[in-house]
PDBML (XML) file of the C-alpha atoms, coordinates in Angstrom:
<?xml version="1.0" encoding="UTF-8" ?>
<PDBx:datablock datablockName="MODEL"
   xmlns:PDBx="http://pdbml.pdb.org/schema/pdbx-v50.xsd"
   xmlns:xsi="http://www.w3.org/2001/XMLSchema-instance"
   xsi:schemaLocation="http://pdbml.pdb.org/schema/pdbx-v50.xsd pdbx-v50.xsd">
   <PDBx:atom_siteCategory>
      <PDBx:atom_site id="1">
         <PDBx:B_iso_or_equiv>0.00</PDBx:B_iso_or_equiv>
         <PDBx:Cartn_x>14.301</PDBx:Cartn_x>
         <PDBx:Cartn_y>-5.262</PDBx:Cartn_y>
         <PDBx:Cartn_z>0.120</PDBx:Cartn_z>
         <PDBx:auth_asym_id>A</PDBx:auth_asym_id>
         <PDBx:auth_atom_id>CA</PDBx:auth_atom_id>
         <PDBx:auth_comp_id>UNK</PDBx:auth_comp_id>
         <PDBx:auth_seq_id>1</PDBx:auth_seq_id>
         <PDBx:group_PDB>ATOM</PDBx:group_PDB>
         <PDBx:label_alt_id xsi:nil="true" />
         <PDBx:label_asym_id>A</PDBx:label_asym_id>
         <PDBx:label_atom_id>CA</PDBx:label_atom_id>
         <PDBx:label_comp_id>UNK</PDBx:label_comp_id>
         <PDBx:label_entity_id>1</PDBx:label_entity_id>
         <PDBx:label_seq_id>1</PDBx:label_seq_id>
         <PDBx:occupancy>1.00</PDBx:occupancy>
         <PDBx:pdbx_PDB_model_num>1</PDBx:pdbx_PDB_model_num>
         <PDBx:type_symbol>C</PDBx:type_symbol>
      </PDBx:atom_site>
      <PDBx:atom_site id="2">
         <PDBx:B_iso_or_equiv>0.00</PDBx:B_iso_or_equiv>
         <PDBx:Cartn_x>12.053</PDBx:Cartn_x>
         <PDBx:Cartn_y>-5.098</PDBx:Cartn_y>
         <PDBx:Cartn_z>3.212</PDBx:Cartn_z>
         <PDBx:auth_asym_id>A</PDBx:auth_asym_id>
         <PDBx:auth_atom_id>CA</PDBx:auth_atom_id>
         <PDBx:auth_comp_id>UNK</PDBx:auth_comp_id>
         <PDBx:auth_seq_id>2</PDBx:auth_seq_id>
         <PDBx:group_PDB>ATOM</PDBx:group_PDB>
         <PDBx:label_alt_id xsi:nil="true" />
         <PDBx:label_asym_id>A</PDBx:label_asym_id>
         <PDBx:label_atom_id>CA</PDBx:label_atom_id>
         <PDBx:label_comp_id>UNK</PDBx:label_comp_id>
         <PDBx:label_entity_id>1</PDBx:label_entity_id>
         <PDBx:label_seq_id>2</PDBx:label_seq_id>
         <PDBx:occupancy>1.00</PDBx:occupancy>
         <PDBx:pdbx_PDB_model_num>1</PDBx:pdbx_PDB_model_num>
         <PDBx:type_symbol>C</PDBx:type_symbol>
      </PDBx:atom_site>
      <PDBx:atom_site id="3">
         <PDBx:B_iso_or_equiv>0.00</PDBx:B_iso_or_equiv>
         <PDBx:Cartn_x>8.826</PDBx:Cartn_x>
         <PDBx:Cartn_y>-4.269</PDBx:Cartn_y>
         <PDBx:Cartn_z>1.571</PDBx:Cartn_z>
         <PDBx:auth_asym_id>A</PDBx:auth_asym_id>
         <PDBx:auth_atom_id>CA</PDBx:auth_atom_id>
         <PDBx:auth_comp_id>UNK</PDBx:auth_comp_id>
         <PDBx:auth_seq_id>3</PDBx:auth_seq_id>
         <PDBx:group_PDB>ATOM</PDBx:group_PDB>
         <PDBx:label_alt_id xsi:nil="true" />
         <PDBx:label_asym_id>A</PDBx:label_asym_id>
         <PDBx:label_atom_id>CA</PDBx:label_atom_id>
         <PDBx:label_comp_id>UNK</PDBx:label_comp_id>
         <PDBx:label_entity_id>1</PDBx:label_entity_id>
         <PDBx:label_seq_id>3</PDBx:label_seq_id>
         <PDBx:occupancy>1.00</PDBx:occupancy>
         <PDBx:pdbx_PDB_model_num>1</PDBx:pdbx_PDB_model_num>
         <PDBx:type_symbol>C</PDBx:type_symbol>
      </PDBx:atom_site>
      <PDBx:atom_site id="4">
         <PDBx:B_iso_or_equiv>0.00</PDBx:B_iso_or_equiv>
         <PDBx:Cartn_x>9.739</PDBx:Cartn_x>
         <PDBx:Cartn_y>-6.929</PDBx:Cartn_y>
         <PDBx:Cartn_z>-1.193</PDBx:Cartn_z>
         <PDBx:auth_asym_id>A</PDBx:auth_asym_id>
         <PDBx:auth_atom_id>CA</PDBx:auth_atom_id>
         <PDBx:auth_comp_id>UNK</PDBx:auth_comp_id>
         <PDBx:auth_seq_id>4</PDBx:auth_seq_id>
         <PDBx:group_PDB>ATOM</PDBx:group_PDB>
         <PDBx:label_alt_id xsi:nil="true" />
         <PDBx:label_asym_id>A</PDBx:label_asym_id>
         <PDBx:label_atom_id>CA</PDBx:label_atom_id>
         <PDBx:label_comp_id>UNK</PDBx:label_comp_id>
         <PDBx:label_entity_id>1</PDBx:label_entity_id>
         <PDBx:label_seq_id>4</PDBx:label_seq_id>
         <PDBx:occupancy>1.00</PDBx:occupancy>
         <PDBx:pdbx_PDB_model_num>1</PDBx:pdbx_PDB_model_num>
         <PDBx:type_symbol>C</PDBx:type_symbol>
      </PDBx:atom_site>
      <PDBx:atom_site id="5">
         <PDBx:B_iso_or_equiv>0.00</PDBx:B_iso_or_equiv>
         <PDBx:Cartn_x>9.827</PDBx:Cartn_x>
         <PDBx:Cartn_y>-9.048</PDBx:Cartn_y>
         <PDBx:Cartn_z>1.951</PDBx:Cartn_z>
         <PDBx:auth_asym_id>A</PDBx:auth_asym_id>
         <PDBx:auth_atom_id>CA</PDBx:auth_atom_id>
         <PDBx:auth_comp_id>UNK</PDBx:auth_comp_id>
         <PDBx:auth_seq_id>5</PDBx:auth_seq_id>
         <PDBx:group_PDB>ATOM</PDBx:group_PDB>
         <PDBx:label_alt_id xsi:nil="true" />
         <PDBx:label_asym_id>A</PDBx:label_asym_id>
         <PDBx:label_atom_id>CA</PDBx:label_atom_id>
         <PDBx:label_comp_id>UNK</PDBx:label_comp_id>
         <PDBx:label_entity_id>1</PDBx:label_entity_id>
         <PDBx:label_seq_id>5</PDBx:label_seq_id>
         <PDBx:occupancy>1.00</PDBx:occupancy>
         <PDBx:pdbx_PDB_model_num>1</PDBx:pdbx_PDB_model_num>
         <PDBx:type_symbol>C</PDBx:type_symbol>
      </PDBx:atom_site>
      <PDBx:atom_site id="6">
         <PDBx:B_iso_or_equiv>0.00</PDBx:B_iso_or_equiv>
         <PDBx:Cartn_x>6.650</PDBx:Cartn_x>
         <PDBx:Cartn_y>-8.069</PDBx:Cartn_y>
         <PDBx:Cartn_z>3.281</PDBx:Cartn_z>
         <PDBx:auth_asym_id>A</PDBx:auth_asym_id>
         <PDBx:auth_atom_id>CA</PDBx:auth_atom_id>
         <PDBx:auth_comp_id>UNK</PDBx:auth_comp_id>
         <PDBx:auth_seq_id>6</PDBx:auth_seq_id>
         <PDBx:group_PDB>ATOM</PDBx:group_PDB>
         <PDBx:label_alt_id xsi:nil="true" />
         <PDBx:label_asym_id>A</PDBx:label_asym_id>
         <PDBx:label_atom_id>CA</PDBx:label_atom_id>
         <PDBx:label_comp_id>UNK</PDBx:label_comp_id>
         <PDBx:label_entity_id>1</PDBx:label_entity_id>
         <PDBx:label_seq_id>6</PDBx:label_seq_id>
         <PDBx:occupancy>1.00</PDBx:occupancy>
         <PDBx:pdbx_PDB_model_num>1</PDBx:pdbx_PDB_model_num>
         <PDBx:type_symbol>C</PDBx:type_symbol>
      </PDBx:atom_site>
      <PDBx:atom_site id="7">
         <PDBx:B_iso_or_equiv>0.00</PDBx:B_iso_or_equiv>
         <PDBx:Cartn_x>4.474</PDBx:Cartn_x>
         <PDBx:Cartn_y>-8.566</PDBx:Cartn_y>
         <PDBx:Cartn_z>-0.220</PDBx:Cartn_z>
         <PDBx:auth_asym_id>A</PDBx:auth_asym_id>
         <PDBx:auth_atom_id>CA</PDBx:auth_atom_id>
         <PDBx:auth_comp_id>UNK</PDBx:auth_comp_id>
         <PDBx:auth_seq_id>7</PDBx:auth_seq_id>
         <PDBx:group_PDB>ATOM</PDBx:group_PDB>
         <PDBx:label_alt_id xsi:nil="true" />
         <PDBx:label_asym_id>A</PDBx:label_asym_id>
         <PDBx:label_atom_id>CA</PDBx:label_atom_id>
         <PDBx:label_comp_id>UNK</PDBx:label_comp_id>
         <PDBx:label_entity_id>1</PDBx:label_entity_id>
         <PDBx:label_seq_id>7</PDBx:label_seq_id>
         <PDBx:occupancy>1.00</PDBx:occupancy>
         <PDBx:pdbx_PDB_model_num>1</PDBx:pdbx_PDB_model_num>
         <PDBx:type_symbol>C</PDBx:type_symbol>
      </PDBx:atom_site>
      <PDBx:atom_site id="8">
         <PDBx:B_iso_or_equiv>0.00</PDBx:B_iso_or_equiv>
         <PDBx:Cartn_x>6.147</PDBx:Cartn_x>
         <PDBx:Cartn_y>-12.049</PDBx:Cartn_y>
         <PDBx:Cartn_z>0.025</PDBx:Cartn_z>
         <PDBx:auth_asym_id>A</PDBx:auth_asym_id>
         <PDBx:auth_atom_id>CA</PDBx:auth_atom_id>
         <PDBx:auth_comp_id>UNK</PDBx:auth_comp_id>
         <PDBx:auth_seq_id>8</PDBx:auth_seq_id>
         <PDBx:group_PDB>ATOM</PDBx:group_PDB>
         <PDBx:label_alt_id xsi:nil="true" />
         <PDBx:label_asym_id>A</PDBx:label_asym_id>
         <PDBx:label_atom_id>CA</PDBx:label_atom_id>
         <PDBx:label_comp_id>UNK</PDBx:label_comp_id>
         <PDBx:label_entity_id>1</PDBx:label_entity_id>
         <PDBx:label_seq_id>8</PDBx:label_seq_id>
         <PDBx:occupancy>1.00</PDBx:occupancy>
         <PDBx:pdbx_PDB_model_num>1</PDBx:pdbx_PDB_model_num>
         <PDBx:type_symbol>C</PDBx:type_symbol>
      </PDBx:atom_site>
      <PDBx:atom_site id="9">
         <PDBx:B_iso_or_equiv>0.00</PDBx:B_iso_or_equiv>
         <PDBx:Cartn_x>3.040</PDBx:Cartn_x>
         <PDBx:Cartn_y>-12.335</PDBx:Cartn_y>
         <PDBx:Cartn_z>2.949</PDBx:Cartn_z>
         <PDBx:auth_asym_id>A</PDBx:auth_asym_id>
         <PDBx:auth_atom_id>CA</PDBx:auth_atom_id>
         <PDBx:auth_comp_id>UNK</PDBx:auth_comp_id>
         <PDBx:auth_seq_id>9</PDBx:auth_seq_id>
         <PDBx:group_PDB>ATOM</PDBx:group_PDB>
         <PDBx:label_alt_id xsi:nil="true" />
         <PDBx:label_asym_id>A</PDBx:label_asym_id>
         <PDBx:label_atom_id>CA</PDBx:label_atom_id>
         <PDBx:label_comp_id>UNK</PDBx:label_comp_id>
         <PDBx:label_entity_id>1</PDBx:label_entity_id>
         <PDBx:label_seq_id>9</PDBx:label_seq_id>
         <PDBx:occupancy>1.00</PDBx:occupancy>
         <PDBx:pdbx_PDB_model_num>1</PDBx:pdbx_PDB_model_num>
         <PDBx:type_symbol>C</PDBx:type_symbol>
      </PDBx:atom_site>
      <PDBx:atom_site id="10">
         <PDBx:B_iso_or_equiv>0.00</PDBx:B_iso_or_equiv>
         <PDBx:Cartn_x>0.362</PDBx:Cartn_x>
         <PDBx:Cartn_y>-10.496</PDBx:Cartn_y>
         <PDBx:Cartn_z>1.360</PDBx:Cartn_z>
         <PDBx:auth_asym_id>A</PDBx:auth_asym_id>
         <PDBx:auth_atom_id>CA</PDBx:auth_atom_id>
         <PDBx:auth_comp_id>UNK</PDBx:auth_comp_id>
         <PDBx:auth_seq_id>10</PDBx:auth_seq_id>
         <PDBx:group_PDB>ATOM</PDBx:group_PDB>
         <PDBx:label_alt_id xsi:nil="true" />
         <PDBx:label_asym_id>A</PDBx:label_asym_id>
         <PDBx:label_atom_id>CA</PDBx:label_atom_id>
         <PDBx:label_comp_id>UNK</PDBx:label_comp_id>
         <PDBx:label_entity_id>1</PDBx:label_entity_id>
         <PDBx:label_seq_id>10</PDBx:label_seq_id>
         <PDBx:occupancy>1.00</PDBx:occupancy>
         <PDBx:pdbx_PDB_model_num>1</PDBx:pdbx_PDB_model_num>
         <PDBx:type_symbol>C</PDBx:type_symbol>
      </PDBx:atom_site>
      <PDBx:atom_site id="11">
         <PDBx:B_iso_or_equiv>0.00</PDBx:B_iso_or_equiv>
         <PDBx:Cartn_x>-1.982</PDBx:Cartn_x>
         <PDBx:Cartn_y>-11.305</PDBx:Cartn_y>
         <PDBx:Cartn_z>-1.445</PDBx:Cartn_z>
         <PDBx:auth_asym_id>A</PDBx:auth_asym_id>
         <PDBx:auth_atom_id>CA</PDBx:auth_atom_id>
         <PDBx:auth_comp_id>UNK</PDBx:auth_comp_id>
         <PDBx:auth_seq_id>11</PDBx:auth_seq_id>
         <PDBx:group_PDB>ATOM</PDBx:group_PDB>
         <PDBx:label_alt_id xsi:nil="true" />
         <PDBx:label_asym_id>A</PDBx:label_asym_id>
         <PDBx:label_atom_id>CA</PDBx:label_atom_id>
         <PDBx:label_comp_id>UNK</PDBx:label_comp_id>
         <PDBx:label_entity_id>1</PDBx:label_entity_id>
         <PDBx:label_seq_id>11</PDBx:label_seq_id>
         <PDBx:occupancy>1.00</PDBx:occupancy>
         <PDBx:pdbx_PDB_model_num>1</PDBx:pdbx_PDB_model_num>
         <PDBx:type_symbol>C</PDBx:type_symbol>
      </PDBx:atom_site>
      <PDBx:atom_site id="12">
         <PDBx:B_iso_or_equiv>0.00</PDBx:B_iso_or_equiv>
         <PDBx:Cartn_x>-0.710</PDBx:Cartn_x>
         <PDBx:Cartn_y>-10.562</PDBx:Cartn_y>
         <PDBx:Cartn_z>-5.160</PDBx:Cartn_z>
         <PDBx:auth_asym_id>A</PDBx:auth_asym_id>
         <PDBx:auth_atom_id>CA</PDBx:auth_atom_id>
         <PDBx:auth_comp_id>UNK</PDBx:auth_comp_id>
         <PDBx:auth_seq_id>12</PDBx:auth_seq_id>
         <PDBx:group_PDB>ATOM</PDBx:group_PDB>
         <PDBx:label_alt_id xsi:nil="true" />
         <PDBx:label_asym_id>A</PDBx:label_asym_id>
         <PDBx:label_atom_id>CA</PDBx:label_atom_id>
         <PDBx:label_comp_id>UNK</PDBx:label_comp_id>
         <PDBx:label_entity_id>1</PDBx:label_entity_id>
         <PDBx:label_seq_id>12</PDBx:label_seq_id>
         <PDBx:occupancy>1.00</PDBx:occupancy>
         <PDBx:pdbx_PDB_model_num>1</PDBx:pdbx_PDB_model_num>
         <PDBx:type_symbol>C</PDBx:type_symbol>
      </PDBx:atom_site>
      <PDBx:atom_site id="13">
         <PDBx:B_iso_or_equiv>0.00</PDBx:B_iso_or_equiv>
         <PDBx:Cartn_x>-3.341</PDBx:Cartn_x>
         <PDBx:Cartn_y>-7.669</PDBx:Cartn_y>
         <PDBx:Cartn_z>-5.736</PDBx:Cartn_z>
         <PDBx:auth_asym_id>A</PDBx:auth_asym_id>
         <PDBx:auth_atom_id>CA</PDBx:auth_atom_id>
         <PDBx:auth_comp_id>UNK</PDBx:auth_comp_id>
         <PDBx:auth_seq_id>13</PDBx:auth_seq_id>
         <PDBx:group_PDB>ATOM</PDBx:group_PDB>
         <PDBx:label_alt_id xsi:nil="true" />
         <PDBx:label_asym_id>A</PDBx:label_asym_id>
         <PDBx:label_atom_id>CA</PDBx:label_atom_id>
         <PDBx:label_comp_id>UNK</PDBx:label_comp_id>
         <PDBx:label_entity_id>1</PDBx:label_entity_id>
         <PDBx:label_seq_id>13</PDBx:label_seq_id>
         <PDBx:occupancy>1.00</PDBx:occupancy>
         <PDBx:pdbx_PDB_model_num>1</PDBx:pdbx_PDB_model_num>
         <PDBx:type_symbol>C</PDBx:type_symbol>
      </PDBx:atom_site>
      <PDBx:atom_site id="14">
         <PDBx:B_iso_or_equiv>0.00</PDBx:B_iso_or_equiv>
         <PDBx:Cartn_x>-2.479</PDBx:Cartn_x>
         <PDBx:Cartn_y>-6.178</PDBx:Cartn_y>
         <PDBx:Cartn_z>-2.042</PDBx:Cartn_z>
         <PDBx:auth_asym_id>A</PDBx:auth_asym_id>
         <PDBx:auth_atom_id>CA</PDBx:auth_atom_id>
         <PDBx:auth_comp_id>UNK</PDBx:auth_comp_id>
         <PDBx:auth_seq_id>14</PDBx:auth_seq_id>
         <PDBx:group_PDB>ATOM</PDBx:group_PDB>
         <PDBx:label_alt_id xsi:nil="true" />
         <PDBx:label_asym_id>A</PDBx:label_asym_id>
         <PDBx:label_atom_id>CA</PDBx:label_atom_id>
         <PDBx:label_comp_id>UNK</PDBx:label_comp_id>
         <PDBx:label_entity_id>1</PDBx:label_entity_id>
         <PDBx:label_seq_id>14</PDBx:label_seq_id>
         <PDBx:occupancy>1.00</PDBx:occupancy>
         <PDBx:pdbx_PDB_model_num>1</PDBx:pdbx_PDB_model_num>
         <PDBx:type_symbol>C</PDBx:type_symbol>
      </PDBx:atom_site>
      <PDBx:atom_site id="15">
         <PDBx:B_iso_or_equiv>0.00</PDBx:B_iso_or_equiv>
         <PDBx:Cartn_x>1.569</PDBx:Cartn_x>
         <PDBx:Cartn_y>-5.805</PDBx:Cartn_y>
         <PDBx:Cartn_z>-3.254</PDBx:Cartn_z>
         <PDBx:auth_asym_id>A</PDBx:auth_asym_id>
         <PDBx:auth_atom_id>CA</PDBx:auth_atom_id>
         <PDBx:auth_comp_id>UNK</PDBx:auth_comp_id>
         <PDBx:auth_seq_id>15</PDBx:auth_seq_id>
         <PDBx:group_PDB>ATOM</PDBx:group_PDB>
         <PDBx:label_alt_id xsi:nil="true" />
         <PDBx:label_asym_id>A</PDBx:label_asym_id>
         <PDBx:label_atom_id>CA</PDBx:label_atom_id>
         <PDBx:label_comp_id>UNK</PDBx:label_comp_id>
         <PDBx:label_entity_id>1</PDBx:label_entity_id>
         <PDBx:label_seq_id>15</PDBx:label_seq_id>
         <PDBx:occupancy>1.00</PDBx:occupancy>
         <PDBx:pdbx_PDB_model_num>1</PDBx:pdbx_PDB_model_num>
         <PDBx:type_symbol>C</PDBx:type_symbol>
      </PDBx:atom_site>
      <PDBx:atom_site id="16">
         <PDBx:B_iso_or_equiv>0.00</PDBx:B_iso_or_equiv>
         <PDBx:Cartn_x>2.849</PDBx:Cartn_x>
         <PDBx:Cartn_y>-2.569</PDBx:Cartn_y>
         <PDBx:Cartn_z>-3.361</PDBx:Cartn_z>
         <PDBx:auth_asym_id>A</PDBx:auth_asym_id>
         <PDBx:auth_atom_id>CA</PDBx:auth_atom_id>
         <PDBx:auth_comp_id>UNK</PDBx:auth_comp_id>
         <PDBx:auth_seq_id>16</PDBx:auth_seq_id>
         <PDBx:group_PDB>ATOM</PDBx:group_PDB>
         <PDBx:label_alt_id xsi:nil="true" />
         <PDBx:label_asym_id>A</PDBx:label_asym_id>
         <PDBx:label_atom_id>CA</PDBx:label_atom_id>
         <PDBx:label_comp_id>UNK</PDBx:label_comp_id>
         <PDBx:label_entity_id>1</PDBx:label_entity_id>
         <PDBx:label_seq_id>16</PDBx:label_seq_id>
         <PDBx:occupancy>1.00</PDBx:occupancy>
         <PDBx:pdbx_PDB_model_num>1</PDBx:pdbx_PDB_model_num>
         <PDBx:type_symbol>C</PDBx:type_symbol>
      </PDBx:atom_site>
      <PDBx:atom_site id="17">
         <PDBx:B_iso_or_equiv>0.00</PDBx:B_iso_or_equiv>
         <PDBx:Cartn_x>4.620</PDBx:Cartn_x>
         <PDBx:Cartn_y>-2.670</PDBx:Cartn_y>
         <PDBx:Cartn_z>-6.987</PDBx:Cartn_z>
         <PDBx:auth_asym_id>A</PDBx:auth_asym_id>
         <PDBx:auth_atom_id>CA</PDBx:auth_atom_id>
         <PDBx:auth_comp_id>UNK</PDBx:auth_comp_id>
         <PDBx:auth_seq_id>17</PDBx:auth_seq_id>
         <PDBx:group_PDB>ATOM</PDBx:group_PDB>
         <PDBx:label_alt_id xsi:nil="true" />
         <PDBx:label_asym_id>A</PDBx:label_asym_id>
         <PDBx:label_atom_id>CA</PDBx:label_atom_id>
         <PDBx:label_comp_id>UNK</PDBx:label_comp_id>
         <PDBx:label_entity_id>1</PDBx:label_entity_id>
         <PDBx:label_seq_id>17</PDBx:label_seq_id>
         <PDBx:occupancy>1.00</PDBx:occupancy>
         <PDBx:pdbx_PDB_model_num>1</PDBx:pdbx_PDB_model_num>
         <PDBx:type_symbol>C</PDBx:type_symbol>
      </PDBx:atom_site>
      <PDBx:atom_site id="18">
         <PDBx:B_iso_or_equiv>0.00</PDBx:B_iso_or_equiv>
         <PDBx:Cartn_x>6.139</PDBx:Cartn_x>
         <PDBx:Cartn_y>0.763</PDBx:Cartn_y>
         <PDBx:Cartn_z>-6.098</PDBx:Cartn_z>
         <PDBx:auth_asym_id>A</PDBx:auth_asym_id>
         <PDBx:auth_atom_id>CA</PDBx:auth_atom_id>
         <PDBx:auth_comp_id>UNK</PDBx:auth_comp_id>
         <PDBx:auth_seq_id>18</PDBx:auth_seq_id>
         <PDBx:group_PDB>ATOM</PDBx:group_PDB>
         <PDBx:label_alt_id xsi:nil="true" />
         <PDBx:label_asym_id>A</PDBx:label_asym_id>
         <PDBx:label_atom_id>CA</PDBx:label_atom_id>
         <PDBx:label_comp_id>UNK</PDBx:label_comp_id>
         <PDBx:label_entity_id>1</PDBx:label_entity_id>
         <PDBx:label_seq_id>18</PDBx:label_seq_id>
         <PDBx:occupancy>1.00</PDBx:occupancy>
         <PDBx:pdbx_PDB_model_num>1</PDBx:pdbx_PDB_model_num>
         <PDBx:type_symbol>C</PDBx:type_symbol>
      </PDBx:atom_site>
      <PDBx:atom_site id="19">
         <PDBx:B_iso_or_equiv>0.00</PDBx:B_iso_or_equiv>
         <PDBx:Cartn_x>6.623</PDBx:Cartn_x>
         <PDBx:Cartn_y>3.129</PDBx:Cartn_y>
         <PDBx:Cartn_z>-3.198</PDBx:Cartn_z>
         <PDBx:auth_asym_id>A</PDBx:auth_asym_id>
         <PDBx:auth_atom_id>CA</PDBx:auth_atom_id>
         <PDBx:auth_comp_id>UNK</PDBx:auth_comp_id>
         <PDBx:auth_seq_id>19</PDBx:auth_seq_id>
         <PDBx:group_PDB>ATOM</PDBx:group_PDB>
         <PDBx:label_alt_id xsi:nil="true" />
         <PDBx:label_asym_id>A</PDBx:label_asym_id>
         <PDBx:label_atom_id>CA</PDBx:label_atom_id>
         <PDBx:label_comp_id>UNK</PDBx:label_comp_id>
         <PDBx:label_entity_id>1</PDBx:label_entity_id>
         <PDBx:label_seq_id>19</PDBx:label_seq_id>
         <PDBx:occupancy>1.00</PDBx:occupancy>
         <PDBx:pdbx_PDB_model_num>1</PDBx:pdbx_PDB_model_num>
         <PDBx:type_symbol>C</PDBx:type_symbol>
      </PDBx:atom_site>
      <PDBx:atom_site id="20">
         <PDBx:B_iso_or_equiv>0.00</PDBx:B_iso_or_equiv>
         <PDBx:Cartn_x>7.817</PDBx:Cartn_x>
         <PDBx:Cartn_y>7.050</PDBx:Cartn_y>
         <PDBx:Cartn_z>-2.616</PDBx:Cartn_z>
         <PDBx:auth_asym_id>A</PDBx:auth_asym_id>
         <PDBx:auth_atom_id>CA</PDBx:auth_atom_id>
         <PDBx:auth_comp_id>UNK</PDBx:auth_comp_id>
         <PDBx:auth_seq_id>20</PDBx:auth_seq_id>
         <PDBx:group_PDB>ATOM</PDBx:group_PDB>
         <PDBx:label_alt_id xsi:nil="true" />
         <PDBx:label_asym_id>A</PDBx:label_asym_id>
         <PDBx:label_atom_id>CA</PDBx:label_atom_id>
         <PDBx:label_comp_id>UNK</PDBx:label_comp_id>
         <PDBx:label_entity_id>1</PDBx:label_entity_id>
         <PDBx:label_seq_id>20</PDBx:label_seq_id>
         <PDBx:occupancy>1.00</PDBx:occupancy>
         <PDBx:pdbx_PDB_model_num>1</PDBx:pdbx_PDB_model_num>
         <PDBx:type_symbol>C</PDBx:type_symbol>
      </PDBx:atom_site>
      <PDBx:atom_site id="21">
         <PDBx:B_iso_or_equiv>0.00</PDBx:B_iso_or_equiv>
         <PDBx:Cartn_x>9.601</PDBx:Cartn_x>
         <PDBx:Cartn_y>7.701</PDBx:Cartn_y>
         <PDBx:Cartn_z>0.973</PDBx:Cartn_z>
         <PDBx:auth_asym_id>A</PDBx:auth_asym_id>
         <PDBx:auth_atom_id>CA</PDBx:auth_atom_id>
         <PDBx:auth_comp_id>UNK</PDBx:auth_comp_id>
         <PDBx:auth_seq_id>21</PDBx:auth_seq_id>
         <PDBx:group_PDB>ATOM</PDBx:group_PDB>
         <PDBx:label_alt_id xsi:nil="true" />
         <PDBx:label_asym_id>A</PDBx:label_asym_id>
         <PDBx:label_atom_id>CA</PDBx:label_atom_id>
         <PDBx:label_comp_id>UNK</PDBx:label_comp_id>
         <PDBx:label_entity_id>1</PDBx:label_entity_id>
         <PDBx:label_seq_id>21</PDBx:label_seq_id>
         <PDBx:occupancy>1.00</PDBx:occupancy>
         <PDBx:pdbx_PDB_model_num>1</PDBx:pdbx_PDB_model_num>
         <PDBx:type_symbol>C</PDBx:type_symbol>
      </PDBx:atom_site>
      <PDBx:atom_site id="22">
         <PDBx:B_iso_or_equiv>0.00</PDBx:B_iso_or_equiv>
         <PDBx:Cartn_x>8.422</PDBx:Cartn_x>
         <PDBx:Cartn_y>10.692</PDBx:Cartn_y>
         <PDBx:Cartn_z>2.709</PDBx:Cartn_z>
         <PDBx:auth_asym_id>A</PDBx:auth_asym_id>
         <PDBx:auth_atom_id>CA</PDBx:auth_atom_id>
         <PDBx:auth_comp_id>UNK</PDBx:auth_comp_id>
         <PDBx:auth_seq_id>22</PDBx:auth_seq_id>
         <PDBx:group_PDB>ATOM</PDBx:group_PDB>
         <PDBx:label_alt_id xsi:nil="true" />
         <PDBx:label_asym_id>A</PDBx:label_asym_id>
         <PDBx:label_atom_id>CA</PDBx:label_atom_id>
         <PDBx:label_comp_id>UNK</PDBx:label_comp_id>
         <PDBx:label_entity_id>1</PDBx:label_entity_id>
         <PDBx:label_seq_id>22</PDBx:label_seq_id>
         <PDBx:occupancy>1.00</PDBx:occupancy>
         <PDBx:pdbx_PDB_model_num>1</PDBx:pdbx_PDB_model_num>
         <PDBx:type_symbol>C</PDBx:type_symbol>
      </PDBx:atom_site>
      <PDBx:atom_site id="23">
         <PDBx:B_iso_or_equiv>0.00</PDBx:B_iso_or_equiv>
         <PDBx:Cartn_x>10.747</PDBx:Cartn_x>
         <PDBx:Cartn_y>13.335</PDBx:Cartn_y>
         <PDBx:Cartn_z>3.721</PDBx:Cartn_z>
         <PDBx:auth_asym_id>A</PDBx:auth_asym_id>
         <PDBx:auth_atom_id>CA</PDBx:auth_atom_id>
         <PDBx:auth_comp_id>UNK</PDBx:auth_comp_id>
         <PDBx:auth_seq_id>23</PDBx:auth_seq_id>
         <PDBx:group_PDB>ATOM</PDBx:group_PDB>
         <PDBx:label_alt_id xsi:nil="true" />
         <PDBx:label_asym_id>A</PDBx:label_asym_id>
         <PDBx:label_atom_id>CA</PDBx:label_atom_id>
         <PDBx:label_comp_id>UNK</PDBx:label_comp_id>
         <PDBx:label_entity_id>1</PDBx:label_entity_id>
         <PDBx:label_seq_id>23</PDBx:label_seq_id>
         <PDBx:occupancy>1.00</PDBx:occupancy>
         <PDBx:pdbx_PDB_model_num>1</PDBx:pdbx_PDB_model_num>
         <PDBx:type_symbol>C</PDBx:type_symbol>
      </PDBx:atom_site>
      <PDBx:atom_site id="24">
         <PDBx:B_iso_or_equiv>0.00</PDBx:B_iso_or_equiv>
         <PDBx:Cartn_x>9.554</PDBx:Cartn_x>
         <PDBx:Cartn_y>14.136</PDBx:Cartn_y>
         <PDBx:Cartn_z>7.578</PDBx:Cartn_z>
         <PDBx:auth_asym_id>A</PDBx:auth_asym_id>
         <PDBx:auth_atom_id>CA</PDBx:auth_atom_id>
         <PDBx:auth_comp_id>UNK</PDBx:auth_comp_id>
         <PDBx:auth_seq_id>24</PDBx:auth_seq_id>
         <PDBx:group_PDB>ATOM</PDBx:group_PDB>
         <PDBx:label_alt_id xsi:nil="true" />
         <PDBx:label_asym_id>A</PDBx:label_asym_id>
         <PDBx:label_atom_id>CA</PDBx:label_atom_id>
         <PDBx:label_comp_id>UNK</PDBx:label_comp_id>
         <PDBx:label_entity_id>1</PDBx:label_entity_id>
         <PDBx:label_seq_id>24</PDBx:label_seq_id>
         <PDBx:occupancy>1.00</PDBx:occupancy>
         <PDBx:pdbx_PDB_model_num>1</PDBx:pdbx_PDB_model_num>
         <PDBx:type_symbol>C</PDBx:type_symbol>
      </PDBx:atom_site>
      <PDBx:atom_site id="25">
         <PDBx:B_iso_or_equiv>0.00</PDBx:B_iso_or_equiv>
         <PDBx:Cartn_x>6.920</PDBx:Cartn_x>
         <PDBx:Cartn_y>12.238</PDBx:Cartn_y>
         <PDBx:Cartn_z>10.039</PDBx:Cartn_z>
         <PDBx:auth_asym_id>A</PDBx:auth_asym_id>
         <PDBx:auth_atom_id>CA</PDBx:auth_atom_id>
         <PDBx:auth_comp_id>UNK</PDBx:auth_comp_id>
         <PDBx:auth_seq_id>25</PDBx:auth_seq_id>
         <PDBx:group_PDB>ATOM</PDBx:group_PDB>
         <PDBx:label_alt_id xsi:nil="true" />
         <PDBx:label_asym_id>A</PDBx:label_asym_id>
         <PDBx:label_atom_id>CA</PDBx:label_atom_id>
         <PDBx:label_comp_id>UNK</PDBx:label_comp_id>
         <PDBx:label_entity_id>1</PDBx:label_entity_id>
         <PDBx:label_seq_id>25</PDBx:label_seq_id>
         <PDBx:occupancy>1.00</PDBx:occupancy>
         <PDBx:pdbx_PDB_model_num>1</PDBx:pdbx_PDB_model_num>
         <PDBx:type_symbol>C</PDBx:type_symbol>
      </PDBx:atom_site>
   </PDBx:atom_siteCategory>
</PDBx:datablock>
């Protein structure tokens, strides 16, 4: 919800569509 959020102020082409989460820093 937060990055869908986010892409709501960025270009279409600069969207990211999909995203992985990373398990440590």
């Amino acid at each position: 919800e937060e990055i869908a959020r986010i892409n709501q102020l960025l270009k279409p082409h600069e969207r990211v569509i999909k995203f992985f989460i990373a398990s440590e820093s």
